[in-house]
PDB file of N, CA and C in Angstrom:
ATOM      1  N   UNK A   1      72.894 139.131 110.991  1.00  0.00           N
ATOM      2  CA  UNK A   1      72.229 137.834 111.010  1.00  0.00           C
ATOM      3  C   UNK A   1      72.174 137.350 112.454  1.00  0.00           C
ATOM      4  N   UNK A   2      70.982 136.336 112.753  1.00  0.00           N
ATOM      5  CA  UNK A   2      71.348 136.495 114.058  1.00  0.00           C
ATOM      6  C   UNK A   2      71.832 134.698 114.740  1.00  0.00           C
ATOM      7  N   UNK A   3      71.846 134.819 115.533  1.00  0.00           N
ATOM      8  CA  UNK A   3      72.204 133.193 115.719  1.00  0.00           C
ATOM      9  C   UNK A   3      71.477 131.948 116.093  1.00  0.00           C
ATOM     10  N   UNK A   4      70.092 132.447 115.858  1.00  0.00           N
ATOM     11  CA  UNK A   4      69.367 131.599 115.629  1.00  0.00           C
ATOM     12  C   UNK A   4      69.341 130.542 114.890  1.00  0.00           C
ATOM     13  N   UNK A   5      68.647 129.426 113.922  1.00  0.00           N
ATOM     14  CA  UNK A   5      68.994 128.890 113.256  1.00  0.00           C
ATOM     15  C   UNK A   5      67.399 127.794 113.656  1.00  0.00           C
ATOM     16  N   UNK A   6      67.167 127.366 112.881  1.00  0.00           N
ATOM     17  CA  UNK A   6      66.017 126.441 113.050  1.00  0.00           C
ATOM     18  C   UNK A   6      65.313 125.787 111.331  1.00  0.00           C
ATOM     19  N   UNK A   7      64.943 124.521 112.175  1.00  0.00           N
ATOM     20  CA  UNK A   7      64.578 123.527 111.248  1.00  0.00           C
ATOM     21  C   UNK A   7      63.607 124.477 110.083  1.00  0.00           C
ATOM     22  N   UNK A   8      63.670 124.107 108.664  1.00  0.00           N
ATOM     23  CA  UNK A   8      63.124 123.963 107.713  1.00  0.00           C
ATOM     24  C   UNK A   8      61.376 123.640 107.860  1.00  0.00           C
ATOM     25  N   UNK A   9      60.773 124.540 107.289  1.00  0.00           N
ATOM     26  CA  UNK A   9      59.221 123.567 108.167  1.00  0.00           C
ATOM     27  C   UNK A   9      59.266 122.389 106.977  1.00  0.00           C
ATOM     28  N   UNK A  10      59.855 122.705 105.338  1.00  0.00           N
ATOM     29  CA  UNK A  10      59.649 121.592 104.678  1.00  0.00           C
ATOM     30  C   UNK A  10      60.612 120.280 105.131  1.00  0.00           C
ATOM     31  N   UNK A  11      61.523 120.395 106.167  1.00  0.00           N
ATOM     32  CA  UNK A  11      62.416 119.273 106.362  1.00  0.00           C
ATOM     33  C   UNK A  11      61.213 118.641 106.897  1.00  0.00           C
ATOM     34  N   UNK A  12      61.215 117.023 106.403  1.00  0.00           N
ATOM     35  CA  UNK A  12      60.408 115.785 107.117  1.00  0.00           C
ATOM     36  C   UNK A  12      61.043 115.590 108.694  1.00  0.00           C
ATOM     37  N   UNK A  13      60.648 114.808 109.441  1.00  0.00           N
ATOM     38  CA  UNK A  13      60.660 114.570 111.172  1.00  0.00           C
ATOM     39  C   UNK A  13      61.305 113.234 111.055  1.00  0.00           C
ATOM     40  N   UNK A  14      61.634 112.401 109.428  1.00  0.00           N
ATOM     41  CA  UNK A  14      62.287 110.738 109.927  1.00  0.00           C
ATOM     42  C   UNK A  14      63.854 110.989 109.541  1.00  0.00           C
ATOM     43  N   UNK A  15      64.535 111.886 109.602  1.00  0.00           N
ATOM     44  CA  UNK A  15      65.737 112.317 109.645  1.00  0.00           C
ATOM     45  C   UNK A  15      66.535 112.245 108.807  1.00  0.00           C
ATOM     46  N   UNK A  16      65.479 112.751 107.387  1.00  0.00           N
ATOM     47  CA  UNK A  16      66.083 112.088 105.985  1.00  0.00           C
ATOM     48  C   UNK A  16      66.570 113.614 105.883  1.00  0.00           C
ATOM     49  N   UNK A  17      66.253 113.921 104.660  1.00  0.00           N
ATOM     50  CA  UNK A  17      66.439 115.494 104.054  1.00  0.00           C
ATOM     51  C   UNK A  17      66.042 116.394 104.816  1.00  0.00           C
ATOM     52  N   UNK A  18      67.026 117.170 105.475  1.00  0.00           N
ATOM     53  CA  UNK A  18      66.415 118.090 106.484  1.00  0.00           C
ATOM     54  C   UNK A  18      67.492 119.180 106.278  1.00  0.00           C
ATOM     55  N   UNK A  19      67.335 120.557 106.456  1.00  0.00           N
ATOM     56  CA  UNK A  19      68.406 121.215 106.574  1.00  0.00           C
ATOM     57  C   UNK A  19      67.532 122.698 107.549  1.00  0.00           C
ATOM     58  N   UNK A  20      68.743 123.267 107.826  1.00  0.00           N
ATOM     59  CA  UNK A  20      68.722 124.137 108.658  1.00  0.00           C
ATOM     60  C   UNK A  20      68.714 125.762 108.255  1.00  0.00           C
ATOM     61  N   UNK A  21      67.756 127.005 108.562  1.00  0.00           N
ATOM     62  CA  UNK A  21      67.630 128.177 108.076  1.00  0.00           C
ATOM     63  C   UNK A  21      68.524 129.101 109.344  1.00  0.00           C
ATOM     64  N   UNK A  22      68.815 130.005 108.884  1.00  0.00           N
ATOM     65  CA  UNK A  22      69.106 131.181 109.747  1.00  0.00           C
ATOM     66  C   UNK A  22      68.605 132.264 108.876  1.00  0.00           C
ATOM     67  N   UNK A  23      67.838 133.373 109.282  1.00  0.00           N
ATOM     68  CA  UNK A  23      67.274 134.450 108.676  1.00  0.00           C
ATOM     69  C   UNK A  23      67.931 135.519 109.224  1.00  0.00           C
ATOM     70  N   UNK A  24      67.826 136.567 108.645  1.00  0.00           N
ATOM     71  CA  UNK A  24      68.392 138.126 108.831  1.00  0.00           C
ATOM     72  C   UNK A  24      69.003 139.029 107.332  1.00  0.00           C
ATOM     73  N   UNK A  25      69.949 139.339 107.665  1.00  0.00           N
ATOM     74  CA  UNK A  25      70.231 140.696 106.473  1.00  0.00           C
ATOM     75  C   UNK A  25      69.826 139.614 105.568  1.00  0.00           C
ATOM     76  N   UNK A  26      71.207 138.703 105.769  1.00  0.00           N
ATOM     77  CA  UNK A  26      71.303 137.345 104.384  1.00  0.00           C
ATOM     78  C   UNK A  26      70.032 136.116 105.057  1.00  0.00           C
ATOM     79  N   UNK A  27      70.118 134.924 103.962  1.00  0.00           N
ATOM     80  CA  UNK A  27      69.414 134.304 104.388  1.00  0.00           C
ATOM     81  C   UNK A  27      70.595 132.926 104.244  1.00  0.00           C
ATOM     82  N   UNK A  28      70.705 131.812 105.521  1.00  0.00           N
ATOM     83  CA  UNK A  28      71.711 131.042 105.585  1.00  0.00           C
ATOM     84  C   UNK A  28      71.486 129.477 105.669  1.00  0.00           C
ATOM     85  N   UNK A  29      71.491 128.815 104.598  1.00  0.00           N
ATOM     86  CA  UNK A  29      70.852 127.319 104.654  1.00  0.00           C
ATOM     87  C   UNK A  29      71.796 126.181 104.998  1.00  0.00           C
ATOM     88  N   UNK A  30      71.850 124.814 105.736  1.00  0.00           N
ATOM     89  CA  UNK A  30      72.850 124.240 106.379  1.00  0.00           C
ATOM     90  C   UNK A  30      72.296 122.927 106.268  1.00  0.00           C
ATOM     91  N   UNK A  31      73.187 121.839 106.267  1.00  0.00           N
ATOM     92  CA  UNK A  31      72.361 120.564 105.860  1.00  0.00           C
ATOM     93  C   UNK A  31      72.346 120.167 107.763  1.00  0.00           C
ATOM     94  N   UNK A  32      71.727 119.005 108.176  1.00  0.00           N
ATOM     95  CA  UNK A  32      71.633 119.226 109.330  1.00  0.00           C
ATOM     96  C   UNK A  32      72.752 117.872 110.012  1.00  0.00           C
ATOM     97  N   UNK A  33      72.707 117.289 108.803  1.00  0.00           N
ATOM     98  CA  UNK A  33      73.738 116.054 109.016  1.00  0.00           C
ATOM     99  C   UNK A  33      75.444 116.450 108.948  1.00  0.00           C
ATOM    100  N   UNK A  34      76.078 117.736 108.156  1.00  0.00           N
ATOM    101  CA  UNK A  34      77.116 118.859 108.227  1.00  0.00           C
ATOM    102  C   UNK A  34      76.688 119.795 108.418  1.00  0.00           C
ATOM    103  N   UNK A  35      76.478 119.672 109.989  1.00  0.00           N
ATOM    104  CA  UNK A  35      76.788 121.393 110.430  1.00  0.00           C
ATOM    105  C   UNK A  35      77.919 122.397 110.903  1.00  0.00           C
ATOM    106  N   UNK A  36      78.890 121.527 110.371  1.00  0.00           N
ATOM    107  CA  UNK A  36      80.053 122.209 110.645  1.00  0.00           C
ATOM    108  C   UNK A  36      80.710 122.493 109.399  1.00  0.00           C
ATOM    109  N   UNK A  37      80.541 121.613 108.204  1.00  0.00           N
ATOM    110  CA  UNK A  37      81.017 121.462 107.120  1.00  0.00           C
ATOM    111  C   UNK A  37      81.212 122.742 105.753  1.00  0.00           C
ATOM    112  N   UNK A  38      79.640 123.196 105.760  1.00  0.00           N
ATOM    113  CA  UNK A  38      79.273 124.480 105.076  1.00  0.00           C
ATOM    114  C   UNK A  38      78.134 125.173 105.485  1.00  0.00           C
ATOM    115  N   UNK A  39      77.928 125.964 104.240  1.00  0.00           N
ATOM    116  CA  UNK A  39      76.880 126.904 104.471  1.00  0.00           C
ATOM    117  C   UNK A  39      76.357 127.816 103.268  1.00  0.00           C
ATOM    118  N   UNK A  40      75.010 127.468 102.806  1.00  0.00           N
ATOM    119  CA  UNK A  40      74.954 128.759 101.876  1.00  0.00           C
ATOM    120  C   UNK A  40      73.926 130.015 102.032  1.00  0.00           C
ATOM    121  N   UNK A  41      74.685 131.174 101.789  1.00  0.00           N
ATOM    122  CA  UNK A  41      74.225 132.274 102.051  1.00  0.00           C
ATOM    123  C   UNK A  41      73.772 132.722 100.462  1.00  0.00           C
ATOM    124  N   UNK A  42      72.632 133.755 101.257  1.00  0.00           N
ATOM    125  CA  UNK A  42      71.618 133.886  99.819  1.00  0.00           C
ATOM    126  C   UNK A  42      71.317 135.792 100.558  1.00  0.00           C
ATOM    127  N   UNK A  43      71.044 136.644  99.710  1.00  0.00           N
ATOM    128  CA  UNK A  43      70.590 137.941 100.455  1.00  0.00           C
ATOM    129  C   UNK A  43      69.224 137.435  99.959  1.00  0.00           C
ATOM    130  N   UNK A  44      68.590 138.837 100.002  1.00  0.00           N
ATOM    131  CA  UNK A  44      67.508 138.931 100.197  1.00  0.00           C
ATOM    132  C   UNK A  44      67.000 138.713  99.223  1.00  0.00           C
ATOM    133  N   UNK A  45      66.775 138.943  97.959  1.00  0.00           N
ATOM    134  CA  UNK A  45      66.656 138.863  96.737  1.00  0.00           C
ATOM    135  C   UNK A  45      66.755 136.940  95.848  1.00  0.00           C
ATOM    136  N   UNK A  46      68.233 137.360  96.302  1.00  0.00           N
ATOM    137  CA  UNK A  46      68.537 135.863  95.658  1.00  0.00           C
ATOM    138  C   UNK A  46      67.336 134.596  96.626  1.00  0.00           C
ATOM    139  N   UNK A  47      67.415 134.913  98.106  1.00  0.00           N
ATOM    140  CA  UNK A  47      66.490 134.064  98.681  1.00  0.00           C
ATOM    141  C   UNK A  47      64.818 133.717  97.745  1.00  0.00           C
ATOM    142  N   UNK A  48      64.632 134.982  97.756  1.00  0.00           N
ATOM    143  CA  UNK A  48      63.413 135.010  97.145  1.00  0.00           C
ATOM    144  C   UNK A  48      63.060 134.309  95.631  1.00  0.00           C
ATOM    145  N   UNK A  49      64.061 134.578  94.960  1.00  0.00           N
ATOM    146  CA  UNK A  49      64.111 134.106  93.718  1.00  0.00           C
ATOM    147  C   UNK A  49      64.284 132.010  93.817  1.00  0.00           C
ATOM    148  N   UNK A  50      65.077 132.170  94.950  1.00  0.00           N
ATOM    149  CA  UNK A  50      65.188 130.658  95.055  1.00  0.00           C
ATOM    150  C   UNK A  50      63.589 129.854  95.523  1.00  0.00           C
ATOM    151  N   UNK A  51      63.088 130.966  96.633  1.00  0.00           N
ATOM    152  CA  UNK A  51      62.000 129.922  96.891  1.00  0.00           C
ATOM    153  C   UNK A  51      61.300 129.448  95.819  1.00  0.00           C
ATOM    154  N   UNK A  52      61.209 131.093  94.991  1.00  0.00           N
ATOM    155  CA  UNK A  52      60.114 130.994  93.842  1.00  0.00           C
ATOM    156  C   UNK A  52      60.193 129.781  92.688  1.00  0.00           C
ATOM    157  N   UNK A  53      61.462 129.458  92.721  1.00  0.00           N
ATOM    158  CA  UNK A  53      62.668 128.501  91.718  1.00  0.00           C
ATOM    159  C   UNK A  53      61.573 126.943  92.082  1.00  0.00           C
ATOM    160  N   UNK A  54      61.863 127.009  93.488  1.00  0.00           N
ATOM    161  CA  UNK A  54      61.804 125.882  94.015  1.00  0.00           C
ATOM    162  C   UNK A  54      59.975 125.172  94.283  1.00  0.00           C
ATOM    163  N   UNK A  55      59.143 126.204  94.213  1.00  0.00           N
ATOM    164  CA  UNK A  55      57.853 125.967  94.294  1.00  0.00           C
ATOM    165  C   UNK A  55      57.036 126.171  92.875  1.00  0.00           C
ATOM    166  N   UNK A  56      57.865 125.837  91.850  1.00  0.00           N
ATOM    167  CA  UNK A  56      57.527 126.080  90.038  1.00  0.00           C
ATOM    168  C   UNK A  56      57.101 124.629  90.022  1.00  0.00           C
TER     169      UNK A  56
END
């Protein structure tokens, strides 16, 4: 994975719901208000299944 990490294009710009991606093997989502707090990791698969979840 690499250490990149960058905004959500669906996070809004008024600093409400926003969270943070990192892509690679896994895929790694982060809220942007705890970024120290957690983290959830998804592989490749499960990612996919989530977007699909999420755009029904």
């Amino acid at each position: 994975m690499t250490d990149h990490w960058h905004k959500s294009s669906h996070s809004g710009g008024n600093g409400g719901n926003c969270v943070e991606i990192k892509e690679g093997v896994a895929t790694a989502v982060r809220d942007t208000r705890n970024r120290e707090l957690c983290r959830l990791e998804f592989s490749a698969g499960e990612w996919a299944i989530t977007l699909h979840a999420l755009t029904l």
